[in-house]
Protein backbone atom coordinates (compact mmCIF):
# COMPACT_ATOMS: atom_id res chain seq x y z
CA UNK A 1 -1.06 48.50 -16.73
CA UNK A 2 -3.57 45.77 -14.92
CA UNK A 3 -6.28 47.24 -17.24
CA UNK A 4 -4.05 46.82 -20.34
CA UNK A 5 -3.40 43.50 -19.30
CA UNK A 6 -7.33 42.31 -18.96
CA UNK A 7 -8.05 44.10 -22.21
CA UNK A 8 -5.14 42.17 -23.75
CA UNK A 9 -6.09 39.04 -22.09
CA UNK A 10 -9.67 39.38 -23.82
CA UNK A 11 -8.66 39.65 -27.00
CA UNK A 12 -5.60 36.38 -26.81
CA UNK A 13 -8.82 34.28 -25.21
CA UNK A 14 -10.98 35.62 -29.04
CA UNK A 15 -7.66 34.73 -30.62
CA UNK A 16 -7.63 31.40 -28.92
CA UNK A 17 -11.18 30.72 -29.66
CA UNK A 18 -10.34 31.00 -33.25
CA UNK A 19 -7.12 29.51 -33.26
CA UNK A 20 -5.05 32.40 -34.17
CA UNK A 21 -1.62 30.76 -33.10
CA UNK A 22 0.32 33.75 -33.80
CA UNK A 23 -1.78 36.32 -32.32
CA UNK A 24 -2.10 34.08 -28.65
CA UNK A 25 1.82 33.70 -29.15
CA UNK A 26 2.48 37.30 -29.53
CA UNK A 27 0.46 37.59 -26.48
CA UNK A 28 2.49 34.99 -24.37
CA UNK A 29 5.94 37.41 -25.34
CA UNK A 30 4.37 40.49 -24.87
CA UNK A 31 3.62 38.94 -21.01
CA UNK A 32 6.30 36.79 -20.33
CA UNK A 33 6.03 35.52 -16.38
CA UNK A 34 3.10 37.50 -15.67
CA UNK A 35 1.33 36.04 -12.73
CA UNK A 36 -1.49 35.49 -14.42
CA UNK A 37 -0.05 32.57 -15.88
CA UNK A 38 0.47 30.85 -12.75
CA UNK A 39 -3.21 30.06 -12.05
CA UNK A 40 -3.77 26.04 -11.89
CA UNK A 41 -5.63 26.35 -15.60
CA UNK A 42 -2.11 26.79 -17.64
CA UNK A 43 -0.41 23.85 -16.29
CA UNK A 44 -3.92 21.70 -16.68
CA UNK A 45 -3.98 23.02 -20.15
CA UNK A 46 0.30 21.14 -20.48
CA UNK A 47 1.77 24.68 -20.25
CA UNK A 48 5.55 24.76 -19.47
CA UNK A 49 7.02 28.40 -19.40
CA UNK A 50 10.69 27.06 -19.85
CA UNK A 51 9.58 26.41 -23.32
CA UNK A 52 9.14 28.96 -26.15
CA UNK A 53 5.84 31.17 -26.42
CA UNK A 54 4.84 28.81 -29.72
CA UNK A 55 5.15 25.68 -27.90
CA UNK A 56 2.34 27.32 -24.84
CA UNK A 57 -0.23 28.90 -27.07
CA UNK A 58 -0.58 25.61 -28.89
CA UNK A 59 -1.43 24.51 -25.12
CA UNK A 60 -3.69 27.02 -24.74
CA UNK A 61 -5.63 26.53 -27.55
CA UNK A 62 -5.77 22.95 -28.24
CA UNK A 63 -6.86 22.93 -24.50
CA UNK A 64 -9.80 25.65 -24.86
CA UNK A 65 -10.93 23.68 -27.56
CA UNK A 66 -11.18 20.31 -25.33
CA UNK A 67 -8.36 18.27 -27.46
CA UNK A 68 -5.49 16.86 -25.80
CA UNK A 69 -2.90 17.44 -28.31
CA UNK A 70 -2.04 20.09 -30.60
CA UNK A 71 -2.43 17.81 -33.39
CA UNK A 72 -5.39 16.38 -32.59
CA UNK A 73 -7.12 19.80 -32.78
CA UNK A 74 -5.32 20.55 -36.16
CA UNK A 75 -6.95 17.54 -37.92
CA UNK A 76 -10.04 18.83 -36.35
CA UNK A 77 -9.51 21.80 -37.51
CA UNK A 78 -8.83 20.28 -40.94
CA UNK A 79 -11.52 18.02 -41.06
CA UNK A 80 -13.96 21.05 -40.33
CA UNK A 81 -13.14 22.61 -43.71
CA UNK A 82 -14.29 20.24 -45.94
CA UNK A 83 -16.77 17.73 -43.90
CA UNK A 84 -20.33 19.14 -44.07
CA UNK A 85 -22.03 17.33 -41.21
CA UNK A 86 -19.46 18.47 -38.58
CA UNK A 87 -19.65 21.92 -40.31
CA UNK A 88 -23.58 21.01 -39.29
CA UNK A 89 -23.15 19.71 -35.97
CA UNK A 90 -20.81 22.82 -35.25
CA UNK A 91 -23.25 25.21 -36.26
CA UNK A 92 -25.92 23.30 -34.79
CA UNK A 93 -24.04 24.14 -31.58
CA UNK A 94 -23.74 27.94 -32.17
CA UNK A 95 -27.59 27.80 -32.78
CA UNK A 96 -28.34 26.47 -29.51
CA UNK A 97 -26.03 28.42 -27.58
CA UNK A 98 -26.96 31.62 -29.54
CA UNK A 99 -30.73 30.81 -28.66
CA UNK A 100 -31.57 30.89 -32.68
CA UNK A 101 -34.30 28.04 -32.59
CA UNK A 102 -35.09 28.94 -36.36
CA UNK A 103 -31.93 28.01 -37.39
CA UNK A 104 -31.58 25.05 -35.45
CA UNK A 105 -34.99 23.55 -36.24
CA UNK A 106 -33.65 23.87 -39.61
CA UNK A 107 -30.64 22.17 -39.68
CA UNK A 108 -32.28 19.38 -37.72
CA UNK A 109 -34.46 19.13 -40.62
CA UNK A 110 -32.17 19.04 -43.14
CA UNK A 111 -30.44 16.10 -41.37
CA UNK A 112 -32.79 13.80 -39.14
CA UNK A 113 -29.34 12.04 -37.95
CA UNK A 114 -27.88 15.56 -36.53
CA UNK A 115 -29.41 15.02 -33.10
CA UNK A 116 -28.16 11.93 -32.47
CA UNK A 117 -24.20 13.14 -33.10
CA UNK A 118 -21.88 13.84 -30.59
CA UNK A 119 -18.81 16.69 -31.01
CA UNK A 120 -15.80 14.82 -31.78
CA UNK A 121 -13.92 17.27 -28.67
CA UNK A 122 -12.83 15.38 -25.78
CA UNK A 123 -16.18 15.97 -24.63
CA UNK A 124 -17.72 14.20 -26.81
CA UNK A 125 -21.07 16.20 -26.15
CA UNK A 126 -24.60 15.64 -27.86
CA UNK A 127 -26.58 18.91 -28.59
CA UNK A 128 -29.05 18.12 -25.95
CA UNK A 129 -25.82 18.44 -23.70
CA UNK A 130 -24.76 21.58 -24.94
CA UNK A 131 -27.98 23.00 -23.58
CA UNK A 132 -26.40 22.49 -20.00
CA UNK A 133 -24.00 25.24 -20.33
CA UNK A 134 -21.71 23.25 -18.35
CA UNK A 135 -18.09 21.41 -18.98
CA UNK A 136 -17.95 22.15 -22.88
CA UNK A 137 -15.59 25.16 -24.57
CA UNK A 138 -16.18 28.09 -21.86
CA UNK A 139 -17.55 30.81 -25.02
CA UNK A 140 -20.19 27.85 -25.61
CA UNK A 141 -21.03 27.92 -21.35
CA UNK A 142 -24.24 30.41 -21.71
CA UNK A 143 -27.71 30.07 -21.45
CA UNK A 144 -30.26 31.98 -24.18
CA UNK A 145 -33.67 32.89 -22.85
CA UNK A 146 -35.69 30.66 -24.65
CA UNK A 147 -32.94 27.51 -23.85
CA UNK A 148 -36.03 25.48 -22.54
CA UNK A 149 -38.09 25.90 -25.95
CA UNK A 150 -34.43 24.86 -27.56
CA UNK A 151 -34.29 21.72 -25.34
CA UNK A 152 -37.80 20.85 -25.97
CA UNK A 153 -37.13 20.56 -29.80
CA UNK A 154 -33.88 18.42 -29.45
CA UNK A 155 -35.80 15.97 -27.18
CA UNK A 156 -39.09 15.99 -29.98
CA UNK A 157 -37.08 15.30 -32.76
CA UNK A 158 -35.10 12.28 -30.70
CA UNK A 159 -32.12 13.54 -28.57
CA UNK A 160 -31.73 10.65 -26.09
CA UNK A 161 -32.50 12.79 -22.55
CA UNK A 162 -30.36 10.57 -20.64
CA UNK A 163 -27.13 10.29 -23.08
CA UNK A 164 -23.81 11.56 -21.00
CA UNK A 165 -20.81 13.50 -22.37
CA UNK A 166 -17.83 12.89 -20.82
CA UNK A 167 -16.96 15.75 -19.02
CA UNK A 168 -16.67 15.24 -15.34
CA UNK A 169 -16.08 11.53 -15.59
CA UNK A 170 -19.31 10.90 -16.84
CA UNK A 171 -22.56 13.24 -16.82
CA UNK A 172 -26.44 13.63 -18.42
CA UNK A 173 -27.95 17.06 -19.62
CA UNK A 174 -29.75 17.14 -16.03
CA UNK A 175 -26.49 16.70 -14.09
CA UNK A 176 -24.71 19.41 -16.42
CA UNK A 177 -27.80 21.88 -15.99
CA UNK A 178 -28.56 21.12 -11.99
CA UNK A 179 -24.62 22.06 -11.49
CA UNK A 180 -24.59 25.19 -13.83
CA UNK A 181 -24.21 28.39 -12.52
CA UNK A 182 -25.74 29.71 -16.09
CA UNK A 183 -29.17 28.30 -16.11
CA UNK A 184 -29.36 30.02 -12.98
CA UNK A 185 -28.41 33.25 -13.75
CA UNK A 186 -30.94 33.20 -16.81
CA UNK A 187 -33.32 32.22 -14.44
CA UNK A 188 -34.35 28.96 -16.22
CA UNK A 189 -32.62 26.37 -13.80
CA UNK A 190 -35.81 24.79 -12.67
CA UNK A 191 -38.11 24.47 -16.05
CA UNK A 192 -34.98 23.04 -17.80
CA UNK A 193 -34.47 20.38 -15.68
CA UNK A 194 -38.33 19.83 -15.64
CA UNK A 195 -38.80 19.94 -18.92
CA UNK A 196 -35.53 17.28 -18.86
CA UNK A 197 -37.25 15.18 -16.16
CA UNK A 198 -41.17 14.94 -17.99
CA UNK A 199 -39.11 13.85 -21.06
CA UNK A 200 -37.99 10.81 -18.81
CA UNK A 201 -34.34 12.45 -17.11
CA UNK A 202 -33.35 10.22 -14.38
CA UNK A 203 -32.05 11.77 -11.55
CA UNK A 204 -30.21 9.23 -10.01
CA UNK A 205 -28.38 8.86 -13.36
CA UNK A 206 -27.10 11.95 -14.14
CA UNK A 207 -23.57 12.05 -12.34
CA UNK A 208 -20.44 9.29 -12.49
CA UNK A 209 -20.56 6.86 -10.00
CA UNK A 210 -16.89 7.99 -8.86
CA UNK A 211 -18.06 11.41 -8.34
CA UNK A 212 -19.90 12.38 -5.42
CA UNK A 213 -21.39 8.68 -5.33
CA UNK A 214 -23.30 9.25 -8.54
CA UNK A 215 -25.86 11.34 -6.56
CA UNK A 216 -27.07 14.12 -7.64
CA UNK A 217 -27.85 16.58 -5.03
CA UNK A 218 -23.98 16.18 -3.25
CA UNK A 219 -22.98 16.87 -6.79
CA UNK A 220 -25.09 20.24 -6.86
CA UNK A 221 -24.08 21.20 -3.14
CA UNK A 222 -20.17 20.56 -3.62
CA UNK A 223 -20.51 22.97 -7.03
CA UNK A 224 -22.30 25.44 -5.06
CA UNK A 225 -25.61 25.07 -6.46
CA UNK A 226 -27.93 25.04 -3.71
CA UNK A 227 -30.58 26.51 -5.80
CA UNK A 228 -32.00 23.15 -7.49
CA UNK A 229 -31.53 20.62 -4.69
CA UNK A 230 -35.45 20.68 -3.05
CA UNK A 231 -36.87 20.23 -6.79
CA UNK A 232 -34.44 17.22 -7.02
CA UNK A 233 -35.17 15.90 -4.55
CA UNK A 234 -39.27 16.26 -4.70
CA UNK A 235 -38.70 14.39 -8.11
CA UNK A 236 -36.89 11.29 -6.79
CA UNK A 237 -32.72 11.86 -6.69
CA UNK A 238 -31.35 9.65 -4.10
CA UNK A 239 -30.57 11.41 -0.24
CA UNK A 240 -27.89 9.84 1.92
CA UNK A 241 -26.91 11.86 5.29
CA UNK A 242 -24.31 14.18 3.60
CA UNK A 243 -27.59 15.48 1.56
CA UNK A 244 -30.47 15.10 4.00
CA UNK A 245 -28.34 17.78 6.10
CA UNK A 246 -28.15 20.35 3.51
CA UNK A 247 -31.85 19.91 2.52
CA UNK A 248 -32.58 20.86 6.12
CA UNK A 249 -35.09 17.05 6.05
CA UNK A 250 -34.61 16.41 10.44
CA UNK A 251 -37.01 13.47 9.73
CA UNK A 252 -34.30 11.90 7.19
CA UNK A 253 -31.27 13.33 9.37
CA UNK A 254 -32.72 10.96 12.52
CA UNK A 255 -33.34 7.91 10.13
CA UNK A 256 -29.99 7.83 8.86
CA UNK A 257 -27.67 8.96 10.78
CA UNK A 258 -26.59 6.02 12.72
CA UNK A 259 -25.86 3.44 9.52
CA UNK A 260 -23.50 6.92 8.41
CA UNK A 261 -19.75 6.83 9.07
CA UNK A 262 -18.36 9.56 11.39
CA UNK A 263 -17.17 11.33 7.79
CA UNK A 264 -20.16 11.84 6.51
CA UNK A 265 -21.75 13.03 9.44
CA UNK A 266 -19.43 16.00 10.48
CA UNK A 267 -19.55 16.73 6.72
CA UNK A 268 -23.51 16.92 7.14
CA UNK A 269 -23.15 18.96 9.98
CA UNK A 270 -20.95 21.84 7.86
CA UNK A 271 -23.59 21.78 5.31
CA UNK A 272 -26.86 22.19 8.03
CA UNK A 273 -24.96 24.75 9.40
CA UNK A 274 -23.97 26.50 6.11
CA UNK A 275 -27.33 26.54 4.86
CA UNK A 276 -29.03 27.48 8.39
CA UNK A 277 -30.74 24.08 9.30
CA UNK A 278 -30.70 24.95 13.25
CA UNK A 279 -33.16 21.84 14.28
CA UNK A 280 -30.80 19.54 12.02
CA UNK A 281 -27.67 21.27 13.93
CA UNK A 282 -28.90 20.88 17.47
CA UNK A 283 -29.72 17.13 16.56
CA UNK A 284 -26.50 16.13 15.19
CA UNK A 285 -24.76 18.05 18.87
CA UNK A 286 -27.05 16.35 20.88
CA UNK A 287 -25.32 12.92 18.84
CA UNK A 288 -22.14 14.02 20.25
CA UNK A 289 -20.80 15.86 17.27
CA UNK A 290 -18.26 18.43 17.82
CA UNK A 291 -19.20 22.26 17.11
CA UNK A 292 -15.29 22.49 16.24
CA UNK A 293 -15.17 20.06 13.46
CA UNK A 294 -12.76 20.46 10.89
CA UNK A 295 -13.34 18.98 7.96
CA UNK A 296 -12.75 19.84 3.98
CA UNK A 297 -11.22 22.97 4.80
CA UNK A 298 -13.73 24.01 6.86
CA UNK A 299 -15.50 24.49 10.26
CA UNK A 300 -19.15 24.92 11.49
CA UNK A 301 -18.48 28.25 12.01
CA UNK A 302 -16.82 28.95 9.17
CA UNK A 303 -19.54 27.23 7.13
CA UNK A 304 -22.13 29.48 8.89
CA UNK A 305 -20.28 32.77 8.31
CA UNK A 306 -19.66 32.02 4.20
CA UNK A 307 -23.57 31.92 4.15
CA UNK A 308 -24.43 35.16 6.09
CA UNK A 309 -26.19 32.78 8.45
CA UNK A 310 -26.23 35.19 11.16
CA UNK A 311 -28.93 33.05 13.93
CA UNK A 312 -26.32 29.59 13.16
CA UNK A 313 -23.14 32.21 13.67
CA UNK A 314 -25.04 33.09 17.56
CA UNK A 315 -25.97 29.71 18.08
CA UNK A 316 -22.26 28.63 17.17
CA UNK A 317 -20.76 31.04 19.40
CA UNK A 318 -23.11 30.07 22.16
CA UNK A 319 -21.83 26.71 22.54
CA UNK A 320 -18.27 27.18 22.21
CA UNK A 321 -17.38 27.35 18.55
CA UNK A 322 -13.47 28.82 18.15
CA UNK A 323 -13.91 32.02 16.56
CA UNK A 324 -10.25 32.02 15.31
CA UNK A 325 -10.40 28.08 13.74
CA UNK A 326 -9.32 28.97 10.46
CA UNK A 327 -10.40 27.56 6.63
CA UNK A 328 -7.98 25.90 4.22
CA UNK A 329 -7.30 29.47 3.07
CA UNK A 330 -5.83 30.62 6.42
CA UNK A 331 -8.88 33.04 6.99
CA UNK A 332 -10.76 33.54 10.54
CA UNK A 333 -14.03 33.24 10.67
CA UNK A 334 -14.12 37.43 10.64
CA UNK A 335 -11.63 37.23 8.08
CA UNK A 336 -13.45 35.39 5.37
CA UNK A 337 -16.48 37.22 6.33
CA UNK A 338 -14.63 40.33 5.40
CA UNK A 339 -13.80 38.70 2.12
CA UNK A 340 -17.60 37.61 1.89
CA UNK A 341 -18.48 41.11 2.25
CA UNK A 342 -17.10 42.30 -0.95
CA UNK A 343 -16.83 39.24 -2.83
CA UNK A 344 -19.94 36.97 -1.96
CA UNK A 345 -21.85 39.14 0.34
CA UNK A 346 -25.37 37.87 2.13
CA UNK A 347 -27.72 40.01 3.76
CA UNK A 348 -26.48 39.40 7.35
CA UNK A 349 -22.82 39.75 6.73
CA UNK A 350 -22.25 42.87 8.10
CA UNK A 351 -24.26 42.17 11.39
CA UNK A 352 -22.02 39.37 11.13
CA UNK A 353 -19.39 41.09 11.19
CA UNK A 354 -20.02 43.20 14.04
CA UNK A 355 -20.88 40.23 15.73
CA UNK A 356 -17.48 38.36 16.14
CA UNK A 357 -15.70 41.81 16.55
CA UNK A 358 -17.88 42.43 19.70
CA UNK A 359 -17.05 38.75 20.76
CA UNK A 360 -13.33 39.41 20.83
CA UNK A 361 -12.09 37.85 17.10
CA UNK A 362 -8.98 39.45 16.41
CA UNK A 363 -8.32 42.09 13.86
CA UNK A 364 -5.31 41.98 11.87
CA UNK A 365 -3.35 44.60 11.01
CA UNK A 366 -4.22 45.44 7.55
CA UNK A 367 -8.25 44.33 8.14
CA UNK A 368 -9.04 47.86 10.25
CA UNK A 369 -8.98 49.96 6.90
CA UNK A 370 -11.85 47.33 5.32
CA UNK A 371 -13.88 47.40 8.42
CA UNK A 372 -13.77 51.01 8.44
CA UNK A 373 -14.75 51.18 4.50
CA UNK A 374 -17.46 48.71 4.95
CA UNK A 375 -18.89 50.80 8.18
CA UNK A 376 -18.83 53.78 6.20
CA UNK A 377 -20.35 52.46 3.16
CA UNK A 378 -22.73 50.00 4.86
């Protein structure tokens, strides 16, 4: 039945892409109070499941489609089927996320002002945005091969390299692309940005001021994009403590940490110790920091064991960290390591592992059966 479900599920989210209204509404009744529907998306999208099927799937699609009402995305919709420069500007889009340059250098072309538009979704992204795979209509979040050749054209025929969308209260085609899982997965993260950056990106404006201060490097660490932050900062983003911890920079740690409230210094110690930074840890100790401090849902510990940072876990353990403190999930440190171990796994997670069992963490009563699978199976 679960696989029916997925399989069903793909086809209402093609259905919703196209804004099939009946189709995604058959889907709602053939599913009603599935639990599915309780994840925090449907009620962001305006869902209310004490209201017909009809009334929902118009949530659903209007929302996948970045509009905030229904009838907002029907005059879009309605506008799209006779006005030839948004029929440009969406197929511009398609090009770019498709990776078909040929096409795309030719409608740019054809229409010297199509670079300089912006998608009239709630978005409101350029096309040099679109290239960051990143807060725009989740089909559209993917990143073709040759994505940096794409970029490079936009820029050369005029796309202005710093212009934000307004997803995420505010960002530029270098903040969308540093905090993009895609990019990094095509394994272009680094020449896209510096392609980006030698067109003139600035890295200190890339993010909303509101947002992780408007710097660029908390914004990629609190997304979970760790993979970009040395580049950034080699080419200039701004470093406060929070970010000199989780670059692993002891020279910047000492130099700042005084004028840095007490906040942003246990949050700087999670991070060092997340990302293995022992010299940064055993300074920010020595300051009088506690290895037990609880802070965004998490602990040193804890922030150690998500990583598979199996030297910070000894070290840790060594000077006293509580090895049953617990995340904002409820899990142990063992715990989320056995949910890191099928889920997120790191090459030390199952020394890990055998590491807090042999110093006493308790095993609950259903976790035996996974320790035994994951001993068996390595």
């Amino acid at each position: 039945m679960a696989e029916v479900f997925v399989s069903d599920k793909a086809k209402a989210d093609e259905n919703a892409r196209n804004g099939e209204l009946e189709a995604v509404t058959a889907f709602l009744r053939r599913y009603p109070g599935h639990l599915h529907f309780k994840a925090p998306w449907y009620a962001e999208a305006g869902c209310d499941w004490s209201k017909p099927a009809a009334f929902n799937a118009k949530q659903i699609i209007k929302h996948k489609h970045w509009f905030v009402s229904w009838a907002e995305y029907a005059a879009f919709r309605e506008q799209l089927e006779s006005d030839v420069e948004l029929q440009r500007f969406e197929a511009a889009v398609n090009a770019i996320c498709d990776g078909d340059f040929a096409f795309l250098k030719r409608l740019l072309n054809e229409d010297a002002e199509l670079v300089q538009r912006r998608s009239l979704r709630g978005h409101r992204a350029t096309l040099l945005n679109y290239t960051g795979a990143n807060g725009i209509e989740d089909w559209r979040q993917k990143t073709p091969a040759n994505i940096v050749d794409i970029a490079r054209l936009l820029l050369e025929t005029g796309a202005d390299t710093d212009a934000w969308g307004d997803m995420y209260g505010g960002t530029s085609t270098l903040g969308l692309v540093a905090t993009s899982v895609h990019p990094v997965i095509a394994g272009v993260q680094e020449p896209l940005m510096d392609i980006l950056i030698r067109h003139g990106a600035d890295p200190n404006r890339a993010v909303a001021p509101n947002y992780t201060g408007g710097m660029l490097i908390l914004a990629c660490i609190h997304n979970g994009r760790y993979e970009p932050v040395h580049y950034l900062a080699r080419h200039g983003a701004k470093v406060d403590l929070e970010g000199a911890c989780a670059l692993g920079d002891l020279e910047k740690v000492r130099a700042l940490f005084d004028e840095a409230v007490s906040q942003k210094q246990n949050i700087g110690l999670t991070w060092a110790c997340q990302y293995g930074h022992i010299p940064v840890v055993d300074f920010l100790l020595e300051k009088g920091l506690s290895v037990n401090t609880a802070i965004n849902g998490t602990t040193p510990l804890l922030a150690a064991a998500f990583e598979g940072q199996l030297q910070m876990v000894i070290k840790l353990l060594d000077w006293g960290a509580d090895i049953e403190a617990v995340n904002d999930y409820g899990g142990t440190a063992l715990g989320q390591t056995l949910w890191c171990l099928y889920n997120h796994r790191c090459p030390d997670h199952l020394q890990i592992m055998e590491l807090l069992i042999n110093r006493g963490a308790i095993i609950k009563d259903d976790w035996q059966t996974y320790i035994n699978e994951i001993r068996a199976h390595g």
